[in-house]
N, C-alpha and C. Protein backbone atom coordinates (compact mmCIF):
# COMPACT_ATOMS: atom_id res chain seq x y z
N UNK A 1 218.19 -4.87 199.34
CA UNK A 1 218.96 -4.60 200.56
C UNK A 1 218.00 -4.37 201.73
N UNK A 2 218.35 -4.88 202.81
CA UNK A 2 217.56 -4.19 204.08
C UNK A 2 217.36 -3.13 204.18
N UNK A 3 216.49 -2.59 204.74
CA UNK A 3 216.12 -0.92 205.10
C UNK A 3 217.53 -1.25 206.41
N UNK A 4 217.62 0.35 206.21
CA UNK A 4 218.52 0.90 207.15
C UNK A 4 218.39 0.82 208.14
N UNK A 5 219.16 0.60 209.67
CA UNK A 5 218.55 1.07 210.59
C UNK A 5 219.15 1.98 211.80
N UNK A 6 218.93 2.70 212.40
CA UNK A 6 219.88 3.21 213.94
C UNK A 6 220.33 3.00 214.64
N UNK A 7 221.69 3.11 215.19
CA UNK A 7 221.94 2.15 216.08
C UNK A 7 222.53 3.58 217.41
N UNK A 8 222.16 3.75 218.07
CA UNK A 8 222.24 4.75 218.92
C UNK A 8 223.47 4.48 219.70
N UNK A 9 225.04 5.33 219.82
CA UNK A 9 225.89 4.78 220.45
C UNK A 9 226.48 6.46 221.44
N UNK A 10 226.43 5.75 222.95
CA UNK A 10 226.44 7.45 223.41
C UNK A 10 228.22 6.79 224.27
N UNK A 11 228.80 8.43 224.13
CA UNK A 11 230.28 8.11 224.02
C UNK A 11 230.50 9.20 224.85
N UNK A 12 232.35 9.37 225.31
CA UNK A 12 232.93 10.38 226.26
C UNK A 12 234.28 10.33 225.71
N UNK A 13 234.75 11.25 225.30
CA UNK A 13 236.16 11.37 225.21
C UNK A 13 237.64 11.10 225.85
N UNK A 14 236.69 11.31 227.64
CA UNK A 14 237.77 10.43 228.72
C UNK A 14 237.38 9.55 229.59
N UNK A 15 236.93 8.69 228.50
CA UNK A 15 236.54 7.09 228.92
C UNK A 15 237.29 5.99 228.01
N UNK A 16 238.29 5.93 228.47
CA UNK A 16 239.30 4.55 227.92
C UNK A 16 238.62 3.72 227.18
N UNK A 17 237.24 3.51 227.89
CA UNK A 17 236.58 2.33 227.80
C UNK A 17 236.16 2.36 226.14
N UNK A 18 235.51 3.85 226.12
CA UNK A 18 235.06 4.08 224.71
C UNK A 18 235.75 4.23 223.60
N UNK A 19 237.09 4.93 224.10
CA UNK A 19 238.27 4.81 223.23
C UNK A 19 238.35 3.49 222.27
N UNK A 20 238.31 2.54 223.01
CA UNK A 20 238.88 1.08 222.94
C UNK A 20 237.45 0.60 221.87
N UNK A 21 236.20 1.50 221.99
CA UNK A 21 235.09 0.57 220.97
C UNK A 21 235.07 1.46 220.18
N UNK A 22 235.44 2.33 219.94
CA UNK A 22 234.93 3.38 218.62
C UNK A 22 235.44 2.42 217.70
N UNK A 23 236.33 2.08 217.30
CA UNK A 23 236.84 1.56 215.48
C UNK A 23 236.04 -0.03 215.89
N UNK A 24 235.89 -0.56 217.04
CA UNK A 24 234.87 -1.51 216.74
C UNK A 24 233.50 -1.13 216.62
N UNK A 25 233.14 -0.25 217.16
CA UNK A 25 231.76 0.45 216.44
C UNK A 25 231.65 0.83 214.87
N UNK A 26 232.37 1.72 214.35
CA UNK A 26 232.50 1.71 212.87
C UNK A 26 232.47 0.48 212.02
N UNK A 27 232.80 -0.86 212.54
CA UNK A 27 232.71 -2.02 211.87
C UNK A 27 231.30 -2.25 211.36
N UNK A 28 230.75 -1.90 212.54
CA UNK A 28 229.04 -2.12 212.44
C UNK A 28 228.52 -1.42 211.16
N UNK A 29 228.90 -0.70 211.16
CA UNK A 29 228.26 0.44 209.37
C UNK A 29 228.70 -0.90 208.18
N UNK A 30 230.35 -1.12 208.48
CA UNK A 30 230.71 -1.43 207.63
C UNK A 30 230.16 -2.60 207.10
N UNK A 31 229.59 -3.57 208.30
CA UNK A 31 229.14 -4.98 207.98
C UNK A 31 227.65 -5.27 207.34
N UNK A 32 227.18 -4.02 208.81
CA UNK A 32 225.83 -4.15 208.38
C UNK A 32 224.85 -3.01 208.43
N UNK A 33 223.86 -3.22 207.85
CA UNK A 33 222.72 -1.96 207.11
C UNK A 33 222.46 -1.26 208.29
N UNK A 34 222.97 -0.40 208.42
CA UNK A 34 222.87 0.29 209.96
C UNK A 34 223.45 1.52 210.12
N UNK A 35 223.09 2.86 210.54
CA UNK A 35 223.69 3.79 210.70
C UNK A 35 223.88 4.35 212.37
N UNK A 36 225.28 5.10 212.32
CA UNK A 36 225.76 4.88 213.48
C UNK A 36 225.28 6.35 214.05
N UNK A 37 224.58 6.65 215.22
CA UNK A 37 224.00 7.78 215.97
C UNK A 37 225.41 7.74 216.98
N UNK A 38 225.88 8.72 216.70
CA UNK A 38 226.89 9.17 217.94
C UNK A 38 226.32 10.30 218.87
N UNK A 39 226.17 9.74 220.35
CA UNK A 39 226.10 10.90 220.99
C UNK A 39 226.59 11.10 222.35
N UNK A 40 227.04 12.35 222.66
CA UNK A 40 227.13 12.59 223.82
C UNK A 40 227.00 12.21 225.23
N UNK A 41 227.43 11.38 225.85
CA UNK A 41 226.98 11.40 227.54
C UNK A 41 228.25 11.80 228.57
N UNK A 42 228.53 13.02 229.08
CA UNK A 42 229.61 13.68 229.77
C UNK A 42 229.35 12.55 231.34
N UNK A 43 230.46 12.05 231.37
CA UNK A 43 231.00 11.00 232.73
C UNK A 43 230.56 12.27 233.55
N UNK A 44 230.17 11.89 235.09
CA UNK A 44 230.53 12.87 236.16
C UNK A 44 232.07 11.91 236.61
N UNK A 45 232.62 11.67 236.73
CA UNK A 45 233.48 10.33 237.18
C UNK A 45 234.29 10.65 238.51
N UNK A 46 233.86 11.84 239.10
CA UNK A 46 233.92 12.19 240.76
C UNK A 46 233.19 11.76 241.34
N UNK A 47 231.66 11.26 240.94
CA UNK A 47 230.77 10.54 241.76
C UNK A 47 230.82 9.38 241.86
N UNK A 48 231.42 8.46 241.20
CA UNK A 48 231.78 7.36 241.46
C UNK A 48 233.03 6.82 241.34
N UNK A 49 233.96 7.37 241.04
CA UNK A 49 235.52 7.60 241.20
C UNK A 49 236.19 8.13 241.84
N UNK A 50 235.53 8.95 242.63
CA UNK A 50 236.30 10.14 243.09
C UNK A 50 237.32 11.07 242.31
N UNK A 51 238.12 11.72 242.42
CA UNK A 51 238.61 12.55 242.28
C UNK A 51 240.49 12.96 242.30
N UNK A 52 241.24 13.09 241.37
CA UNK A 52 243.00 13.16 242.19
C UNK A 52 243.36 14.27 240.60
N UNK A 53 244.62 14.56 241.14
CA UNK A 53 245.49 15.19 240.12
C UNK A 53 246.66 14.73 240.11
N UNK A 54 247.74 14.53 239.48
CA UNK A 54 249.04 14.24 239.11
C UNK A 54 249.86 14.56 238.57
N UNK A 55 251.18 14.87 239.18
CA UNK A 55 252.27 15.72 238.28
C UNK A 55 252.42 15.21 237.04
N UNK A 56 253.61 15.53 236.17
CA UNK A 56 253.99 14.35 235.10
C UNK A 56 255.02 13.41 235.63
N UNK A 57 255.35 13.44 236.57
CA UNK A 57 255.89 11.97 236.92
C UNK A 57 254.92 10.80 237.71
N UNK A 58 254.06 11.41 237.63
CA UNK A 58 252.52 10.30 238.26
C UNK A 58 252.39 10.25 239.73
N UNK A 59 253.07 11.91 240.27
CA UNK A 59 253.22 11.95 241.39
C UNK A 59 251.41 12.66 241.99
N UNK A 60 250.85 12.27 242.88
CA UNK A 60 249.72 12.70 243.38
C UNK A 60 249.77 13.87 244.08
N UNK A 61 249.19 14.70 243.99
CA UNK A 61 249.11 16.31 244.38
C UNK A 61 247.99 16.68 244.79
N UNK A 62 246.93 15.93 244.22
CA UNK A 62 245.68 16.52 245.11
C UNK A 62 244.74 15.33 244.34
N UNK A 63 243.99 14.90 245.80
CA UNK A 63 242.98 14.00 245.67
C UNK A 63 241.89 13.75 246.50
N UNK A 64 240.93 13.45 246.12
CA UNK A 64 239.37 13.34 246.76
C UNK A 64 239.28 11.36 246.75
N UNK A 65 239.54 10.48 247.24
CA UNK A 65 239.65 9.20 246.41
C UNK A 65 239.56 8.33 247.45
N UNK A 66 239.17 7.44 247.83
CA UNK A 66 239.35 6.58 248.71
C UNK A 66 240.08 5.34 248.15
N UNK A 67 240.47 4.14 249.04
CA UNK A 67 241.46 3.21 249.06
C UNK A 67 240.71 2.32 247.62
N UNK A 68 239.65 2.18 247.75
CA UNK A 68 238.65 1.09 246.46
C UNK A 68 238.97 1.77 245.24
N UNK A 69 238.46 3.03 245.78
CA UNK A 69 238.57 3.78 244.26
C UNK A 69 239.75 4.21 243.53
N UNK A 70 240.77 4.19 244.27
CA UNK A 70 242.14 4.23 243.54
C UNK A 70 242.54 2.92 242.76
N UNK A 71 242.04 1.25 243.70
CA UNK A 71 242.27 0.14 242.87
C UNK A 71 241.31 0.35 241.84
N UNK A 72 240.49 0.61 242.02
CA UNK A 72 238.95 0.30 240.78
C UNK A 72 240.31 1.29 239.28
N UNK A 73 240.50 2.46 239.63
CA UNK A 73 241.18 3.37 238.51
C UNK A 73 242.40 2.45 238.28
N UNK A 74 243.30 2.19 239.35
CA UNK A 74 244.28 1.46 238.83
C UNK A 74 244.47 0.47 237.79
N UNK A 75 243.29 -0.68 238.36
CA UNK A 75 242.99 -1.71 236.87
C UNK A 75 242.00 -1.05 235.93
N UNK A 76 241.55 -0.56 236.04
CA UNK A 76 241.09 0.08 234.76
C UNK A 76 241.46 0.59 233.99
N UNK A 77 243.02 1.37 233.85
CA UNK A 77 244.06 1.34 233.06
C UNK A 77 245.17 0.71 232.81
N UNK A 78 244.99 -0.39 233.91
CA UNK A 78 245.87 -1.68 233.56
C UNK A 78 245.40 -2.51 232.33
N UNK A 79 244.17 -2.47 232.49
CA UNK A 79 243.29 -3.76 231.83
C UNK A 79 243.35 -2.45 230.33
N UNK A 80 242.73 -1.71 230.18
CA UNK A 80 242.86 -0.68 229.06
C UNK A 80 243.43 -0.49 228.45
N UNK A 81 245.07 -0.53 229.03
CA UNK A 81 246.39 -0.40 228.23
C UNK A 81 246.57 -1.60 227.73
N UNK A 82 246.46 -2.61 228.07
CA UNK A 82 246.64 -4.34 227.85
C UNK A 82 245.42 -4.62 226.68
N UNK A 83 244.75 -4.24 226.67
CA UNK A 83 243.76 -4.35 225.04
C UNK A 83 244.07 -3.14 224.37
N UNK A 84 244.99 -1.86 224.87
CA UNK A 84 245.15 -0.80 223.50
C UNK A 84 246.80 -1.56 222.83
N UNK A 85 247.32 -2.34 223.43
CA UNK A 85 248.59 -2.64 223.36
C UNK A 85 248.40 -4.15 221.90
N UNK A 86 247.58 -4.61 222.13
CA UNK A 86 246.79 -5.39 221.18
C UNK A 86 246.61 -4.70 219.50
N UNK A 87 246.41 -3.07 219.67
CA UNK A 87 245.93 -2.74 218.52
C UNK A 87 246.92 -1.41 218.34
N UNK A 88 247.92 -1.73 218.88
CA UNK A 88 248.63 -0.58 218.59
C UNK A 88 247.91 0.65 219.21
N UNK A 89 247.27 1.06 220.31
CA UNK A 89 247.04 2.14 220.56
C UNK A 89 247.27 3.04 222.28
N UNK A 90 247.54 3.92 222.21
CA UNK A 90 248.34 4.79 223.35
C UNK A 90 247.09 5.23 224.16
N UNK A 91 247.44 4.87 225.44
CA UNK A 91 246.84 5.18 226.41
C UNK A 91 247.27 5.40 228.14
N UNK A 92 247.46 6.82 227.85
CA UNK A 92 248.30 7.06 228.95
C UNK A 92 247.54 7.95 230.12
N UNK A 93 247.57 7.63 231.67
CA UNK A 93 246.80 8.24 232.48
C UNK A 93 246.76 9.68 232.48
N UNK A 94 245.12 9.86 232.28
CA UNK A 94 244.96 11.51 232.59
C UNK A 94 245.72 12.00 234.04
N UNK A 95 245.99 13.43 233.94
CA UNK A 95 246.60 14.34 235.16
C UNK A 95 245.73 14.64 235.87
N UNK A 96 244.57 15.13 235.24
CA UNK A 96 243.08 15.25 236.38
C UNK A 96 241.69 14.89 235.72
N UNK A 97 240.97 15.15 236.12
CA UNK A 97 239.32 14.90 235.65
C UNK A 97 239.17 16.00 234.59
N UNK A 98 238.83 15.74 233.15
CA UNK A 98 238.67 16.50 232.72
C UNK A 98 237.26 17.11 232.29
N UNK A 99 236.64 18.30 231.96
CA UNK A 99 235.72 18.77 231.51
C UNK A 99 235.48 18.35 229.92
N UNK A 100 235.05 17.66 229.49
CA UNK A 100 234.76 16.92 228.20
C UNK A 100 233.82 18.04 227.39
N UNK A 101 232.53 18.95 228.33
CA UNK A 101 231.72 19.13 227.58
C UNK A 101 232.00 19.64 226.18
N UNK A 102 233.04 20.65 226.02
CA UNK A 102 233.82 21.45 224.91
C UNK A 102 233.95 20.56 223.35
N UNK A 103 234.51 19.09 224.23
CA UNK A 103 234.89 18.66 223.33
C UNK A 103 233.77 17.49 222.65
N UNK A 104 232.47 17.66 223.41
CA UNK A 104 230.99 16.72 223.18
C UNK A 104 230.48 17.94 222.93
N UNK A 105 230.76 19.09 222.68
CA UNK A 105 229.87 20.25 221.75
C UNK A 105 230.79 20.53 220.54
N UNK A 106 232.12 19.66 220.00
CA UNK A 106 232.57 19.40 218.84
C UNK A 106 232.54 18.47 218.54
N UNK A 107 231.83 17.04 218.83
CA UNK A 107 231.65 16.45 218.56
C UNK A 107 230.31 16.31 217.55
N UNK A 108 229.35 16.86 218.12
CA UNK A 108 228.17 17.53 217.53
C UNK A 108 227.81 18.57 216.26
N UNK A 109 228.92 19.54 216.35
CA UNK A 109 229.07 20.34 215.43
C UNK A 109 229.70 19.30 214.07
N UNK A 110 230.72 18.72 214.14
CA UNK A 110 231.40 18.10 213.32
C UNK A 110 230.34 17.19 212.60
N UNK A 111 229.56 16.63 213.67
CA UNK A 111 228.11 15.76 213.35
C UNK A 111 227.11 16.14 212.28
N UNK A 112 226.89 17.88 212.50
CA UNK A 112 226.22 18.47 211.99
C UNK A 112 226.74 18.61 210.81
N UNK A 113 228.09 18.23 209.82
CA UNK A 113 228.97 18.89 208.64
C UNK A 113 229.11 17.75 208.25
N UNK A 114 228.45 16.49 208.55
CA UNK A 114 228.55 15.28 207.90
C UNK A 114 229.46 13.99 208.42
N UNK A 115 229.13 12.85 207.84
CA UNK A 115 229.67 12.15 208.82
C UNK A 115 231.51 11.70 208.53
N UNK A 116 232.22 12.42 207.46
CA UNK A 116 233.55 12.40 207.34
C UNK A 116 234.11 13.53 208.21
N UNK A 117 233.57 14.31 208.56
CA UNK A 117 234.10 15.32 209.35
C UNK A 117 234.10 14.79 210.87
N UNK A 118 232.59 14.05 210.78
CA UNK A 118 232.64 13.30 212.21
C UNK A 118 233.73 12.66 212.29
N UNK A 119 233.93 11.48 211.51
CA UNK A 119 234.65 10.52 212.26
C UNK A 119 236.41 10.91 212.14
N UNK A 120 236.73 12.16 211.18
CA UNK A 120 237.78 12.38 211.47
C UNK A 120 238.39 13.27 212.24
N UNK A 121 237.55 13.95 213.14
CA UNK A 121 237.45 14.48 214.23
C UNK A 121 237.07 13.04 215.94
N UNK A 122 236.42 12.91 215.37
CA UNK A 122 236.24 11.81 216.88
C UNK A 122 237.16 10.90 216.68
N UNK A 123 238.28 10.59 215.42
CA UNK A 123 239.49 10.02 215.49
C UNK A 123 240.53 10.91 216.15
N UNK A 124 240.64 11.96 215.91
CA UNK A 124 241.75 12.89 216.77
C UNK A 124 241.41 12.70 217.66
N UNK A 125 240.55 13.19 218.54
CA UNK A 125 240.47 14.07 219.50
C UNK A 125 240.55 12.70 220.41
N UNK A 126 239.90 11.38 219.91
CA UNK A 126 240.34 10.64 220.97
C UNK A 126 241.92 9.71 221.02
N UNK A 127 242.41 9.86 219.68
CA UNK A 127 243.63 9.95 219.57
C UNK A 127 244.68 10.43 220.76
N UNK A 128 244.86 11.55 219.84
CA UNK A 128 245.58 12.91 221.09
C UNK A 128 245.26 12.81 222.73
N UNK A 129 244.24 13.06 222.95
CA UNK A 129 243.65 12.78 223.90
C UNK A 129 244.27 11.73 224.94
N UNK A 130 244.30 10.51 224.63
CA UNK A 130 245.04 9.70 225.56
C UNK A 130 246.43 9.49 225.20
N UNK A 131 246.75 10.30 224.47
CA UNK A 131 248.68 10.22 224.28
C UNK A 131 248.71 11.82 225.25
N UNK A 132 247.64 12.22 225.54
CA UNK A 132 248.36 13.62 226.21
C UNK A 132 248.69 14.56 225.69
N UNK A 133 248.29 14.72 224.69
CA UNK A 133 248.75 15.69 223.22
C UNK A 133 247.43 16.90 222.99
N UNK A 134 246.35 16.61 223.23
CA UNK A 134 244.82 17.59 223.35
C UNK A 134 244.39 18.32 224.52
N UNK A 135 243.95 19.56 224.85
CA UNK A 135 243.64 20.13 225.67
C UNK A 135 242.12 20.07 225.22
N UNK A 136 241.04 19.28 226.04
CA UNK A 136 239.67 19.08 225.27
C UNK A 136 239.16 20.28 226.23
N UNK A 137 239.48 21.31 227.26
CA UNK A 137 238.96 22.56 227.50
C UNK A 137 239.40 23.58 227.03
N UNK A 138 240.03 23.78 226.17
CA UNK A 138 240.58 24.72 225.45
C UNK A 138 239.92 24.55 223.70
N UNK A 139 238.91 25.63 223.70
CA UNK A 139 237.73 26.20 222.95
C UNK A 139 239.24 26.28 221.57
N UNK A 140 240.12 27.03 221.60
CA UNK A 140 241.00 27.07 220.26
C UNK A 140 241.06 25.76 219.55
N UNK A 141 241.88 24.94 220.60
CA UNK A 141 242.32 24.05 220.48
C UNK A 141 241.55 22.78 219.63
N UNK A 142 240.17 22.92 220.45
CA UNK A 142 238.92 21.82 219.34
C UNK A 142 238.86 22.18 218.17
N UNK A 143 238.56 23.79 218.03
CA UNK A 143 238.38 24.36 216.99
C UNK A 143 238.95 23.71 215.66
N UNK A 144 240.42 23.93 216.35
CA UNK A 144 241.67 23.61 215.18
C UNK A 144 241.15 22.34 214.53
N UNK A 145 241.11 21.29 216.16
CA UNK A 145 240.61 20.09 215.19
C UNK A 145 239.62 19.42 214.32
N UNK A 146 238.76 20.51 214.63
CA UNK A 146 237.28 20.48 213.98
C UNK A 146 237.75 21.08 212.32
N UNK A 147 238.84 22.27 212.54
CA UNK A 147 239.54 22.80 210.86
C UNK A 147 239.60 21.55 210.23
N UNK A 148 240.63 21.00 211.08
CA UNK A 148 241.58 19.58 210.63
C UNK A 148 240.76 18.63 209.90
N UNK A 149 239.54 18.49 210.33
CA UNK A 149 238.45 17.54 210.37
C UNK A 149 238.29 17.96 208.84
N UNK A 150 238.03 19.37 208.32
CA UNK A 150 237.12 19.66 207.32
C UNK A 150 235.85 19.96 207.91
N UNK A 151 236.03 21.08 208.96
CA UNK A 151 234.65 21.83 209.26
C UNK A 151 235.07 23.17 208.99
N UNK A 152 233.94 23.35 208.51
CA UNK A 152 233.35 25.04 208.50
C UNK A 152 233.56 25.45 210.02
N UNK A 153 234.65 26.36 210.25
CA UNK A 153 234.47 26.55 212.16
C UNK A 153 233.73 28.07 212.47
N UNK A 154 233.39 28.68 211.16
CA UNK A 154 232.82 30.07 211.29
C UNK A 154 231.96 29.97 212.57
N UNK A 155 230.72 29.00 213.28
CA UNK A 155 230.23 29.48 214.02
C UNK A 155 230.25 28.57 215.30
N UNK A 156 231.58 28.44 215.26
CA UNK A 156 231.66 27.06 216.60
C UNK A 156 231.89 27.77 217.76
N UNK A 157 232.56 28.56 217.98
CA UNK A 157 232.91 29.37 219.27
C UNK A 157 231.56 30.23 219.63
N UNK A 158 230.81 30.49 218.82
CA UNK A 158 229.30 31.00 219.47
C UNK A 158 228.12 29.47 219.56
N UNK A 159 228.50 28.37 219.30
CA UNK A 159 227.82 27.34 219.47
C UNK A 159 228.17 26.45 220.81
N UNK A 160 229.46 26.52 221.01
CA UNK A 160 229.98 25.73 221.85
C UNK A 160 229.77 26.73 222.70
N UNK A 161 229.89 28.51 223.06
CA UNK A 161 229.25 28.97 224.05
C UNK A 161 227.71 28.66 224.63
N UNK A 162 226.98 28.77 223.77
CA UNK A 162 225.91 28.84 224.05
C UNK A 162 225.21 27.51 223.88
N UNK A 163 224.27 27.25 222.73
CA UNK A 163 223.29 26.28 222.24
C UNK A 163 224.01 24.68 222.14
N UNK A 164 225.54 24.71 222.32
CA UNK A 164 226.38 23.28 221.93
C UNK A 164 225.77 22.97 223.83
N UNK A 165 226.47 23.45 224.27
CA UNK A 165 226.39 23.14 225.75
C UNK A 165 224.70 22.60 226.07
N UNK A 166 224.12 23.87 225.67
CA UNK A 166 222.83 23.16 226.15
C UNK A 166 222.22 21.88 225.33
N UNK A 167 222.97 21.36 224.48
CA UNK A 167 222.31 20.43 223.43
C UNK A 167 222.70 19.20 223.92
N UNK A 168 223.89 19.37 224.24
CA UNK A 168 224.66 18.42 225.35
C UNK A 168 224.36 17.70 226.65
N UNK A 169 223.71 18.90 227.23
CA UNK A 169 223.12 18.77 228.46
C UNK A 169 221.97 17.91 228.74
N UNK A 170 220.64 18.75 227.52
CA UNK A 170 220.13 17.79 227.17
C UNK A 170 219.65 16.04 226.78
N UNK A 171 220.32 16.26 226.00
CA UNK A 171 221.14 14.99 224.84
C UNK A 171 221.40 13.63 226.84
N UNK A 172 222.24 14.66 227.67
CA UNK A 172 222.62 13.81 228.98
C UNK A 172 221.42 13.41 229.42
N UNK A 173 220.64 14.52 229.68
CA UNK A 173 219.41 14.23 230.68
C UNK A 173 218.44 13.54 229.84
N UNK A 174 218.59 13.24 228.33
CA UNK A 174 217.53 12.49 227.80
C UNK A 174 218.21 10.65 227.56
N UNK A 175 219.25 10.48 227.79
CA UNK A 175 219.79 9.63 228.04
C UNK A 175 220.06 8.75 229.37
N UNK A 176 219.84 9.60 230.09
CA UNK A 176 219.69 9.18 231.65
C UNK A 176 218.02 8.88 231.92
N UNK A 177 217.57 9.32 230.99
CA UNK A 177 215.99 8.78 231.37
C UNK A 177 215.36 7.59 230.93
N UNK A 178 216.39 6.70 229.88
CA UNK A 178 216.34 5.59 229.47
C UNK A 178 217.45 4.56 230.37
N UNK A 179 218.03 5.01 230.93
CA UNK A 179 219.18 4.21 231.83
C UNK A 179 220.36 4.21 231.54
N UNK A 180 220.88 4.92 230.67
CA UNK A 180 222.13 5.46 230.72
C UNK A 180 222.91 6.00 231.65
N UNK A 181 223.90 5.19 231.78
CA UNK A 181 224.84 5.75 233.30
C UNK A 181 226.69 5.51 232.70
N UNK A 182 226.56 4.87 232.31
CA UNK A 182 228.12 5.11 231.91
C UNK A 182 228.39 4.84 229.83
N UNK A 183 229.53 4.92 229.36
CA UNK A 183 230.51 4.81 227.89
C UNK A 183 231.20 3.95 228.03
N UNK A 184 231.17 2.98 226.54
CA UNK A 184 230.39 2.97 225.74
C UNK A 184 228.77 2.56 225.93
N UNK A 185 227.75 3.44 225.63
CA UNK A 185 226.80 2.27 225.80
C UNK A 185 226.23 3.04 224.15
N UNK A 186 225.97 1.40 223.97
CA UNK A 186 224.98 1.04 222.58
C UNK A 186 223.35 0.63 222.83
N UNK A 187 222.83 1.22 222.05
CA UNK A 187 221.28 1.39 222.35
C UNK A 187 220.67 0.84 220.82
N UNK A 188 220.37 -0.62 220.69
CA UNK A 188 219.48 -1.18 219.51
C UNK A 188 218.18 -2.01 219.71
N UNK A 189 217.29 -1.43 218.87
CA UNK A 189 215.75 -1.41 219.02
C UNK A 189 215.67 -1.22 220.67
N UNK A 190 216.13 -0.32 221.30
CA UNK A 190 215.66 -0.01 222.26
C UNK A 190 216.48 -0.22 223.65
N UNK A 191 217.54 -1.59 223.32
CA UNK A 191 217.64 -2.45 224.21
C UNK A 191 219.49 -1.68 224.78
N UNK A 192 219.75 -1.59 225.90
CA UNK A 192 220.70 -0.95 226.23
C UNK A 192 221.92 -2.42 226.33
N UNK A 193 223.08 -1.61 225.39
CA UNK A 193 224.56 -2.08 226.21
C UNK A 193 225.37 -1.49 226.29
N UNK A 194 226.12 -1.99 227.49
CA UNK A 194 227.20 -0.99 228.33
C UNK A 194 228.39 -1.60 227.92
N UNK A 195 229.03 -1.49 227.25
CA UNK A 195 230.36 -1.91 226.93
C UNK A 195 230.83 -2.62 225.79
N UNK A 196 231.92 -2.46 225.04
CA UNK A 196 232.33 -3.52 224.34
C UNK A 196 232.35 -4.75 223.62
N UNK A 197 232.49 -5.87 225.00
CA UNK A 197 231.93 -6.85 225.59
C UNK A 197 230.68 -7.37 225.00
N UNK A 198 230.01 -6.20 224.78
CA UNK A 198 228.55 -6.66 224.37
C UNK A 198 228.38 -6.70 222.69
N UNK A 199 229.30 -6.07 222.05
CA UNK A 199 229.57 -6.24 220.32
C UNK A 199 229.54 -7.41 220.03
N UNK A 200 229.81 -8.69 219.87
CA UNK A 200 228.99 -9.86 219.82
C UNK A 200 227.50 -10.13 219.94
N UNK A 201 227.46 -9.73 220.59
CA UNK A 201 225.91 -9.91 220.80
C UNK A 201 225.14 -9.12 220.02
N UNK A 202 225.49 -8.13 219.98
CA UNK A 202 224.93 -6.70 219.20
C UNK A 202 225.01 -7.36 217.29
N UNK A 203 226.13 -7.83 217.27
CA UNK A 203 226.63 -8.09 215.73
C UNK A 203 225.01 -9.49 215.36
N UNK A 204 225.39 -10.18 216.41
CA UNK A 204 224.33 -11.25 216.16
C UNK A 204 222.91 -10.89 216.47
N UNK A 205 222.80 -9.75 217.06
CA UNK A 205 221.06 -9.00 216.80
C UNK A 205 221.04 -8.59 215.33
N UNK A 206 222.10 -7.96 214.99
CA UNK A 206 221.79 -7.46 213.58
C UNK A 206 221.94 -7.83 212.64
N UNK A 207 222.98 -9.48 212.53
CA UNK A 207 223.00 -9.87 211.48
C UNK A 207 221.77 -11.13 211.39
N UNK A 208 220.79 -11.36 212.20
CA UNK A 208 219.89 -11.94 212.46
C UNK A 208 217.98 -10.98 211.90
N UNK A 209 218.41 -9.83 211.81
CA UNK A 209 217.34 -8.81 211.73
C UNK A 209 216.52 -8.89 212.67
N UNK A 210 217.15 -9.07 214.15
CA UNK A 210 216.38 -8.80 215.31
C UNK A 210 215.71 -7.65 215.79
């Protein structure tokens, strides 16, 4: 068999985009000799999105946003919903910008308890999550799903205070120093991709032993 190899994939919980590649990322284990590095990169997505909130009738209540950046969001959950609709999957517009870090310092922990706990945790949470069903700033709430997962949660609420956050932070700023700027991006032998889109290409680096 081939030696194993890494395939570095850095993700966000409220990025549609990533939503939409996780179970095509898992293919990659499945096909080929390769293990999957999940990590962390928290969107700022006010700096280049700007900013709004919304009732539940999709009424606007408060926003920072200009005229581009409302179309740029608009098709981006046009186009999102139209490939989750393909695979059976729910994706419904967030109410505001959310704070992810909570839920990228359970992502990590779950990481740390093996990789069935991972992926049945980074299946909820991005599940729920775009049906509107997860509160990813609410410290209980991960918890639970990290239970759900099959984690040990004895020391998550003193991790996710303290050392999760900063690992996170990290984990950002060491990712941004290779050129990381937005989710999904996949990182093999070195070489960065930003999206989806690019799983073809990625499949034929590795089934080639590039």
């Amino acid at each position: 068999m081939p030696d194993q190899r890494t395939v570095a994939v850095y993700t966000d919980y409220k990025s549609p985009y990533a939503y939409l590649a996780k179970d095509l990322v898992y293919e990659l284990e499945r096909d080929f000799p390769v293990r999957i590095d999940w990590l962390p990169y928290r969107l700022d997505i006010p700096s280049f999105l700007g900013s709004a909130r919304v009732d539940d009738n999709g009424q606007v209540i408060e926003e920072d946003r200009s005229g581009h950046q409302w179309r740029r969001v608009r098709y981006s959950y046009m186009d999102c919903r139209r490939q989750a609709r393909k695979r059976d999957l729910v994706i419904r517009g967030t109410q505001k910008i959310w704070d992810s870090t909570l839920a990228l310092c359970g992502m990590l922990y779950a990481k740390g308890q093996g990789q069935r706990v991972l992926r049945r945790y980074h299946d909820a949470v991005f599940e729920r999550f775009w049906k509107r069903e997860l509160d990813i700033e609410d410290p209980g709430v991960i918890a639970r799903v990290l239970a759900e997962a099959g984690a040990d949660i004895t020391e998550f609420t003193d991790y996710a205070a303290g050392s999760g956050r900063s690992e996170v932070d990290g984990i950002c700023r060491d990712a941004e120093a290779i050129g990381v700027f937005g989710v999904p991006t996949i990182v093999v032998n070195g070489e960065l991709f930003w999206g989806r889109e690019h799983l073809p290409d990625i499949r034929d680096m590795l089934g080639t032993g590039a």
